[in-house]
Protein backbone atom coordinates (compact mmCIF):
# COMPACT_ATOMS: atom_id res chain seq x y z
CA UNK A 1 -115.00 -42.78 -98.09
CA UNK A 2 -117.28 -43.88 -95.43
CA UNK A 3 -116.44 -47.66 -96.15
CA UNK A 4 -112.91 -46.66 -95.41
CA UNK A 5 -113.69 -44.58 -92.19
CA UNK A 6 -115.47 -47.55 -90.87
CA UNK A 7 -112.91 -50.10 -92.21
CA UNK A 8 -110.17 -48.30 -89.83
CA UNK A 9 -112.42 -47.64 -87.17
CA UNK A 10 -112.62 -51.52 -86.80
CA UNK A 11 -109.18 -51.70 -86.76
CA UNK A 12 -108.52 -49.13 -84.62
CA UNK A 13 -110.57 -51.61 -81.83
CA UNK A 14 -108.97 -54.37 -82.62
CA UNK A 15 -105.16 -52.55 -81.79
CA UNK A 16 -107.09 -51.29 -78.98
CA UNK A 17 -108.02 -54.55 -77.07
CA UNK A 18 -104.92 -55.78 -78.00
CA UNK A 19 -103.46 -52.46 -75.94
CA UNK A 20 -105.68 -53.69 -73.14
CA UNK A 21 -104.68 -56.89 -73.01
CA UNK A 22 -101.08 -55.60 -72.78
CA UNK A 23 -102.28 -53.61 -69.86
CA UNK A 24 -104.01 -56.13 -67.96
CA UNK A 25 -100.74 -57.96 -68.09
CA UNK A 26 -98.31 -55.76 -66.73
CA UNK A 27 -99.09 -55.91 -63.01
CA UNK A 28 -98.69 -59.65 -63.13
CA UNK A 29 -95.25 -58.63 -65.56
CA UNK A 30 -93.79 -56.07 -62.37
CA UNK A 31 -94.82 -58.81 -59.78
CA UNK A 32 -93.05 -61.59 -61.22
CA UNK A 33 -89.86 -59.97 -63.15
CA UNK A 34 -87.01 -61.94 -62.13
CA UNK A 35 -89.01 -64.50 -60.23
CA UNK A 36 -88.53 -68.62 -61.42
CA UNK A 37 -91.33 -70.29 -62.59
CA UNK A 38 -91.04 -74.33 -63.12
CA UNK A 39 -93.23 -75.49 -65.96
CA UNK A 40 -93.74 -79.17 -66.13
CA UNK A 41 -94.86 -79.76 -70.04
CA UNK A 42 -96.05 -83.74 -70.98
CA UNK A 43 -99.14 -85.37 -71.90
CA UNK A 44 -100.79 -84.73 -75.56
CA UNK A 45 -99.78 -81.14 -75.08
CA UNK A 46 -96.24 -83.06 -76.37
CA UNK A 47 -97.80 -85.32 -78.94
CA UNK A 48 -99.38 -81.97 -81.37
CA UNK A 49 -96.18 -80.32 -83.27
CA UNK A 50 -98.69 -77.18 -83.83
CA UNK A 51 -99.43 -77.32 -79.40
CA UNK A 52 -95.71 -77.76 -79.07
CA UNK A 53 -94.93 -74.94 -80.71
CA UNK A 54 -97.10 -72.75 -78.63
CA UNK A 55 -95.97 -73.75 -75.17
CA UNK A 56 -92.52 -73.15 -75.99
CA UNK A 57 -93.89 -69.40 -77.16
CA UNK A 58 -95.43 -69.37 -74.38
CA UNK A 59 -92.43 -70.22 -72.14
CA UNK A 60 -90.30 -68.18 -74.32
CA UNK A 61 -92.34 -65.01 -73.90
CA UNK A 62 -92.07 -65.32 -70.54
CA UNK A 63 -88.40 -65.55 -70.26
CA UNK A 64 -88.08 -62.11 -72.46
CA UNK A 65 -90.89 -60.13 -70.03
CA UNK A 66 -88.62 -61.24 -67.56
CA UNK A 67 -89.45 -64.68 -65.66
CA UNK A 68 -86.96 -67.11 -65.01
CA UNK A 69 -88.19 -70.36 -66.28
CA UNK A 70 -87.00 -73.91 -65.97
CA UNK A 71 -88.68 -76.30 -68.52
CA UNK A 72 -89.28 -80.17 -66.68
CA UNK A 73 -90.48 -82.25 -69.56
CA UNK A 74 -91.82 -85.58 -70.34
CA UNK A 75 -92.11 -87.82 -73.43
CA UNK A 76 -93.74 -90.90 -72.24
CA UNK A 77 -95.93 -91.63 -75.58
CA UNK A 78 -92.88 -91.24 -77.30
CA UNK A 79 -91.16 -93.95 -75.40
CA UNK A 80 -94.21 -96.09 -75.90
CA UNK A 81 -93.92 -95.80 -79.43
CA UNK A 82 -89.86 -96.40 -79.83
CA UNK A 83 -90.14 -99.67 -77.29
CA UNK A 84 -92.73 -101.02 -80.11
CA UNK A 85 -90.34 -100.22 -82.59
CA UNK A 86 -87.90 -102.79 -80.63
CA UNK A 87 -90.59 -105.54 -79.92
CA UNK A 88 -91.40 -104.46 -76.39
CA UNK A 89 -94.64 -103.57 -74.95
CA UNK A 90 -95.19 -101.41 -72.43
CA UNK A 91 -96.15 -102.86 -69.16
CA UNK A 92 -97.36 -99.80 -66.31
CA UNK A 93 -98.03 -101.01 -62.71
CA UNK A 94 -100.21 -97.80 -60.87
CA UNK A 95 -99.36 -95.47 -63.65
CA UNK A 96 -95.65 -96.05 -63.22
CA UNK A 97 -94.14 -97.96 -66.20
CA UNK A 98 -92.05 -100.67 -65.29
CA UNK A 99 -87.96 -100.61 -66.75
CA UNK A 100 -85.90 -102.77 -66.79
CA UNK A 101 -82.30 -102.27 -68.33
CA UNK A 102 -83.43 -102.50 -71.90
CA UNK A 103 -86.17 -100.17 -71.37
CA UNK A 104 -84.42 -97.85 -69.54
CA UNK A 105 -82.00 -97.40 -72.42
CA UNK A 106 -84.75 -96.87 -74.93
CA UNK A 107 -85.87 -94.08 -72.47
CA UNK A 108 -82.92 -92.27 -72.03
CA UNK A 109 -82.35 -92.29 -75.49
CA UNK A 110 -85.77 -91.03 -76.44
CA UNK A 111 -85.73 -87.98 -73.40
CA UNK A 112 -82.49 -87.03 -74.34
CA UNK A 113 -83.93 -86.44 -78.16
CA UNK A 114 -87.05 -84.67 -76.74
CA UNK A 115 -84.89 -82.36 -74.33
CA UNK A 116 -83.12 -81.08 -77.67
CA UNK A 117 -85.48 -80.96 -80.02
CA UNK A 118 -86.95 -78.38 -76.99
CA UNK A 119 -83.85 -76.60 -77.03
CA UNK A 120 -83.40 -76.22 -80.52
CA UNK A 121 -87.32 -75.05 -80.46
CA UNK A 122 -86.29 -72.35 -77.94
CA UNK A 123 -83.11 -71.33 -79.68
CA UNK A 124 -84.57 -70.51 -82.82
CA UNK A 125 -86.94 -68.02 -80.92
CA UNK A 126 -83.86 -66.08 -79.69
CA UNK A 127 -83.39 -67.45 -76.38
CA UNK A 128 -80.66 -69.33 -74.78
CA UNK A 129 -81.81 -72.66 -73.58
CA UNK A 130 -79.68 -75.67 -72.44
CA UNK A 131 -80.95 -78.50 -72.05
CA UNK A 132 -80.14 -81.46 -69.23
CA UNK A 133 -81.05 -84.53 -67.57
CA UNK A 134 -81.17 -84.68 -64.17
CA UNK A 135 -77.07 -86.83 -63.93
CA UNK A 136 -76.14 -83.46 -64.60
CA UNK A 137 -74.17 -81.82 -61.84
CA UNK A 138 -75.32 -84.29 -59.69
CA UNK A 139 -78.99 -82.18 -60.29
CA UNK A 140 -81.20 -85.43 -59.16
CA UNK A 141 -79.92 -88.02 -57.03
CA UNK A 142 -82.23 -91.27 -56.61
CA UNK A 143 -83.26 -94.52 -55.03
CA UNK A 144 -85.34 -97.29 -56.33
CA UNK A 145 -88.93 -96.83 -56.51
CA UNK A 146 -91.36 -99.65 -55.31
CA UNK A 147 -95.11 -99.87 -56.44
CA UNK A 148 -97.21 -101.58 -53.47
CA UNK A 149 -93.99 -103.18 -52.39
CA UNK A 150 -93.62 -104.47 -56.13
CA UNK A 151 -89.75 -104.31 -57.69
CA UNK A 152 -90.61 -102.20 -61.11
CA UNK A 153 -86.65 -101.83 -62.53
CA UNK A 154 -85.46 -98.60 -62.78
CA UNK A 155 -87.77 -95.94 -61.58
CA UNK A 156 -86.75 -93.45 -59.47
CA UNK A 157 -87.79 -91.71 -56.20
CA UNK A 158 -86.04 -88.80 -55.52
CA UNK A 159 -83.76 -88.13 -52.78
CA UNK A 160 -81.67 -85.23 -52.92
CA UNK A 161 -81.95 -82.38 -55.90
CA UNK A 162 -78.74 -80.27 -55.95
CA UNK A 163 -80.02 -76.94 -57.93
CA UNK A 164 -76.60 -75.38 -57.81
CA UNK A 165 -76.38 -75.88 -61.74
CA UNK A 166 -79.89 -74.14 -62.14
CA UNK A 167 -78.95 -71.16 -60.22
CA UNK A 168 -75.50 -70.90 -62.60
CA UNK A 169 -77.77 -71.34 -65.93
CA UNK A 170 -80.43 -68.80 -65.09
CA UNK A 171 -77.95 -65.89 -63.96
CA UNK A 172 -76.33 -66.46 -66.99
CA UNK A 173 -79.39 -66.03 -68.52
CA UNK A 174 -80.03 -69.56 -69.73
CA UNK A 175 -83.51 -71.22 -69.83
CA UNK A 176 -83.00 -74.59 -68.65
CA UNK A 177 -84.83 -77.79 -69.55
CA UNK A 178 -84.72 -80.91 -67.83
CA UNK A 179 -85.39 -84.66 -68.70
CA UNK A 180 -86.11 -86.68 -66.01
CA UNK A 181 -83.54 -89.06 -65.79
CA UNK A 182 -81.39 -89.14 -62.26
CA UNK A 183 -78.79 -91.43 -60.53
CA UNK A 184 -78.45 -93.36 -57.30
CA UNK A 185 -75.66 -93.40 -55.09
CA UNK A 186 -74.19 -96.44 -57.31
CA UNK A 187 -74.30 -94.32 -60.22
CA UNK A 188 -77.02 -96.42 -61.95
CA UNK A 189 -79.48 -94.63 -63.68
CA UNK A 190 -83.42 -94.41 -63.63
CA UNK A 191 -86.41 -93.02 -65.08
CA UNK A 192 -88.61 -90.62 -63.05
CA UNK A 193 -91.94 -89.22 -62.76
CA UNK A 194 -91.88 -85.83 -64.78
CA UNK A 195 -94.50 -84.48 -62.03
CA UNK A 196 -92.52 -85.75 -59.70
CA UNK A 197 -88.88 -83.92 -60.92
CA UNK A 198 -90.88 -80.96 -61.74
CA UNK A 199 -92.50 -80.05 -58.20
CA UNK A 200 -88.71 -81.37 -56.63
CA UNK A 201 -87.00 -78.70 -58.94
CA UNK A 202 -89.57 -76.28 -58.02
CA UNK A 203 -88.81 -76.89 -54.35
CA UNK A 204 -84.82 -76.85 -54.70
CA UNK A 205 -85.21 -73.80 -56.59
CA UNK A 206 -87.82 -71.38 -54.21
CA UNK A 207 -90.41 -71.22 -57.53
CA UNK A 208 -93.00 -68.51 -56.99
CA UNK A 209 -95.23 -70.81 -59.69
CA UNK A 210 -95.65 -74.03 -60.36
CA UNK A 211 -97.37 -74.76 -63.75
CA UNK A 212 -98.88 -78.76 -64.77
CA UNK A 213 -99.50 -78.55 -68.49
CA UNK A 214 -101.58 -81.82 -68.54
CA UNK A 215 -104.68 -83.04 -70.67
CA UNK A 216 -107.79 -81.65 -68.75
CA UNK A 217 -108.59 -78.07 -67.46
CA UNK A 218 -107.88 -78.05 -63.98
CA UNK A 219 -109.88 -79.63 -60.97
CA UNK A 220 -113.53 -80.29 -61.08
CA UNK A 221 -115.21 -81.65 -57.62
CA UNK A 222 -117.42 -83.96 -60.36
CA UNK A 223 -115.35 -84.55 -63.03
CA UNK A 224 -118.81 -85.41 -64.37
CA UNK A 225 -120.45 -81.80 -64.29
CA UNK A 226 -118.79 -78.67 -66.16
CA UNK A 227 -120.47 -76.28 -63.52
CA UNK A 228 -117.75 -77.79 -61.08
CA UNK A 229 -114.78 -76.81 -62.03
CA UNK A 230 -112.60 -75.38 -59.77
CA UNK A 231 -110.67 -72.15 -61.20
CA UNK A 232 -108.75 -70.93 -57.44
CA UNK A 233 -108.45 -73.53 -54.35
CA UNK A 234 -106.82 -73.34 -51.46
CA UNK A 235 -104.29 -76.00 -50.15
CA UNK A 236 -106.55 -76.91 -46.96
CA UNK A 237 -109.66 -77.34 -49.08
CA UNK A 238 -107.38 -79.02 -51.63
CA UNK A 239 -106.56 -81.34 -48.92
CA UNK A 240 -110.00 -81.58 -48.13
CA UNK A 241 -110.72 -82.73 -51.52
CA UNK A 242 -108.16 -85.58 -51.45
CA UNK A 243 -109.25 -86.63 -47.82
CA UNK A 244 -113.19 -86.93 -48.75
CA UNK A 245 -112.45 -89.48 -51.91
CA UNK A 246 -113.61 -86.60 -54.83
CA UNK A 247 -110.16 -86.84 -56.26
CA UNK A 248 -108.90 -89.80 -58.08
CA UNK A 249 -106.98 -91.46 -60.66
CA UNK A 250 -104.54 -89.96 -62.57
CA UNK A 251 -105.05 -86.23 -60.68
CA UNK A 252 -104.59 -87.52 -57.03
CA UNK A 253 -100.67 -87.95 -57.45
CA UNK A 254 -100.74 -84.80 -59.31
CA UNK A 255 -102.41 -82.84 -56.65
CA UNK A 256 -100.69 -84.22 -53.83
CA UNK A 257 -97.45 -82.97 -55.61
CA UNK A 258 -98.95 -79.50 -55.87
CA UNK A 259 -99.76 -79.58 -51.92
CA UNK A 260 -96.30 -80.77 -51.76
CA UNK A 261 -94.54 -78.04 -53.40
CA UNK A 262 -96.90 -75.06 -51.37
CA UNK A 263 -95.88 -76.36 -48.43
CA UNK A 264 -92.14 -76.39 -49.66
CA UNK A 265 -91.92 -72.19 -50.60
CA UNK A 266 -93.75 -72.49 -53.60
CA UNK A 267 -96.21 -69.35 -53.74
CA UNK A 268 -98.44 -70.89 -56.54
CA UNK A 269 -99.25 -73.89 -58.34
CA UNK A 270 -100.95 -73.80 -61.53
CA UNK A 271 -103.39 -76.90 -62.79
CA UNK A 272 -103.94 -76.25 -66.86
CA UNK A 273 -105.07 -78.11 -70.06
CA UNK A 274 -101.86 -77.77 -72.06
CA UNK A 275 -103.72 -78.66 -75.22
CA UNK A 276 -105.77 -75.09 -75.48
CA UNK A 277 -102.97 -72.29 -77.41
CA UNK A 278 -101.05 -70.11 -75.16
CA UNK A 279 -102.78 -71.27 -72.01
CA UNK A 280 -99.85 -70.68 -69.83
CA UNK A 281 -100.02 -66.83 -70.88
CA UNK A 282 -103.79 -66.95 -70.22
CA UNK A 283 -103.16 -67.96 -66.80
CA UNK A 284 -100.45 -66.03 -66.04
CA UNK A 285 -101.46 -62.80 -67.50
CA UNK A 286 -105.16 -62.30 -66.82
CA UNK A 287 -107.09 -61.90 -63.71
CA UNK A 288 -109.36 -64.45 -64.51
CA UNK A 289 -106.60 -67.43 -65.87
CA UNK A 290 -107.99 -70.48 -67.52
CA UNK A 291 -107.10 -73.38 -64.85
CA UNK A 292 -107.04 -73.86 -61.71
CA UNK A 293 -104.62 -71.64 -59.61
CA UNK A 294 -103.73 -73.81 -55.72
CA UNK A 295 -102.95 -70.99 -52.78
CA UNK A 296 -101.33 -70.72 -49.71
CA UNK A 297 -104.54 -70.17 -46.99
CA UNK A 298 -103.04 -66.78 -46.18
CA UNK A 299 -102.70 -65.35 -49.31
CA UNK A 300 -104.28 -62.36 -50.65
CA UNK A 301 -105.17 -63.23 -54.51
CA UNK A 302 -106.86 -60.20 -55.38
């Protein structure tokens, strides 16, 4: 008898934290209801079928609480992998892979897939999701891109983002995900940066967040000590970072898109390791998050 007053005592904490952590989360659940939030999703967070599945819960969840979220995804390794199915290595000249009109096809083909594979992952969790690319409604217009002056095919810079179709798929309660494909004004079309279409979306749309799923935890001002890491910034010292040399590689394009979009309306940008399970709730929905959260200087985060 005693085994079994015990045995649901125990279980009687573990329903309670789970009450708490249900608590915890509804302040951040009133502040946001109805507000957009633009989560760009890539890197190995992509690659895992098991990861996959929990940022689309993730995204999902939010969506029936009730955020409005836009999904702007990648799928560069898989494009690596289907050009070496057709002979073709990939060639990348400062991170940007260079297209030309073979590999550009190969691309489009292999976003396109991604995108609905997405959808149907969304769709089969009860939620509405279309998915597009940004020809769509005219969503991404484009010029060519240059790398240090250097002609790399078909990559994209962005020009114009027309978000009118966004606006008609969220009030009709759609969750929209985008491939980063856009056209010039000749109606040729071209790959682009997923950060990139992400923090312009995010712009064109007024996003109150701004979430990077990418393949570290956040910012660190030595990537080289743990003790560093950064969990809130603000966009002056995270310009401060970027002016004094700390940040480099692969994160200084990143975080200069972040600084981009806070100084566009976004409210908050949101730096995470999309590899760890459900790390977009743990961010969103606790007062302590797990990445690292950029502010506006004025802001009260507390």
């Amino acid at each position: 008898m005693m085994e079994d007053i015990k045995v649901r005592a125990s279980d009687f904490e573990a329903v309670k934290k789970k009450a708490e952590v249900l608590i915890e989360a509804l302040p951040y659940i009133q502040t946001f209801n109805r507000k957009v939030i633009v989560v760009k999703y890539g890197g190995s967070a992509m690659a895992d079928p098991e990861i996959q599945k929990n940022v689309i819960k993730d995204v999902t969840l939010l969506k029936l609480v009730g955020f409005k979220p836009i999904i702007v995804h990648g799928g560069g390794k898989e494009i690596s992998a289907w050009l070496k199915k057709t002979g073709k290595e990939s060639e990348f000249v400062n991170g940007l892979r260079v297209t030309d009109a073979e590999t550009m096809e190969v691309a489009e083909m292999v976003l396109n897939k991604v995108n609905k594979r997405l959808v149907t992952m969304v769709e089969e969790l009860g939620v509405r999701a279309v998915g597009l690319s940004g020809k769509d409604g005219g969503l991404l217009r484009v010029k060519r891109r240059y790398s240090d002056g250097k002609d790399i095919g078909f990559v994209g810079q962005i020009t114009n983002v027309d978000p009118k179709i966004l606006h008609d798929m969220l009030e009709k309660d759609f969750l929209p995900i985008i491939c980063p494909i856009g056209m010039d004004d000749n109606y040729d079309t071209y790959n682009i940066n997923a950060d990139d279409a992400a923090c312009a979306v995010a712009k064109a749309v007024g996003a109150e967040k701004l979430a990077f799923l990418t393949d570290i935890e956040g910012l660190y001002k030595d990537i080289n000590d743990p003790a560093s890491f950064i969990s809130r910034i603000k966009v002056s010292q995270a310009k401060e970072l970027i002016d004094s040399g700390i940040i480099g590689g692969g994160m200084l394009p990143k975080l200069g898109n972040c600084i981009d979009a806070m100084e566009n309306g976004v409210q908050r940008v949101h730096i995470l390791d999309g590899r760890i399970a459900h790390c977009l709730l743990l961010e969103v929905f606790t007062k302590e998050g797990i990445g690292t959260m950029i502010f506006p200087d004025d802001a009260d985060i507390d």
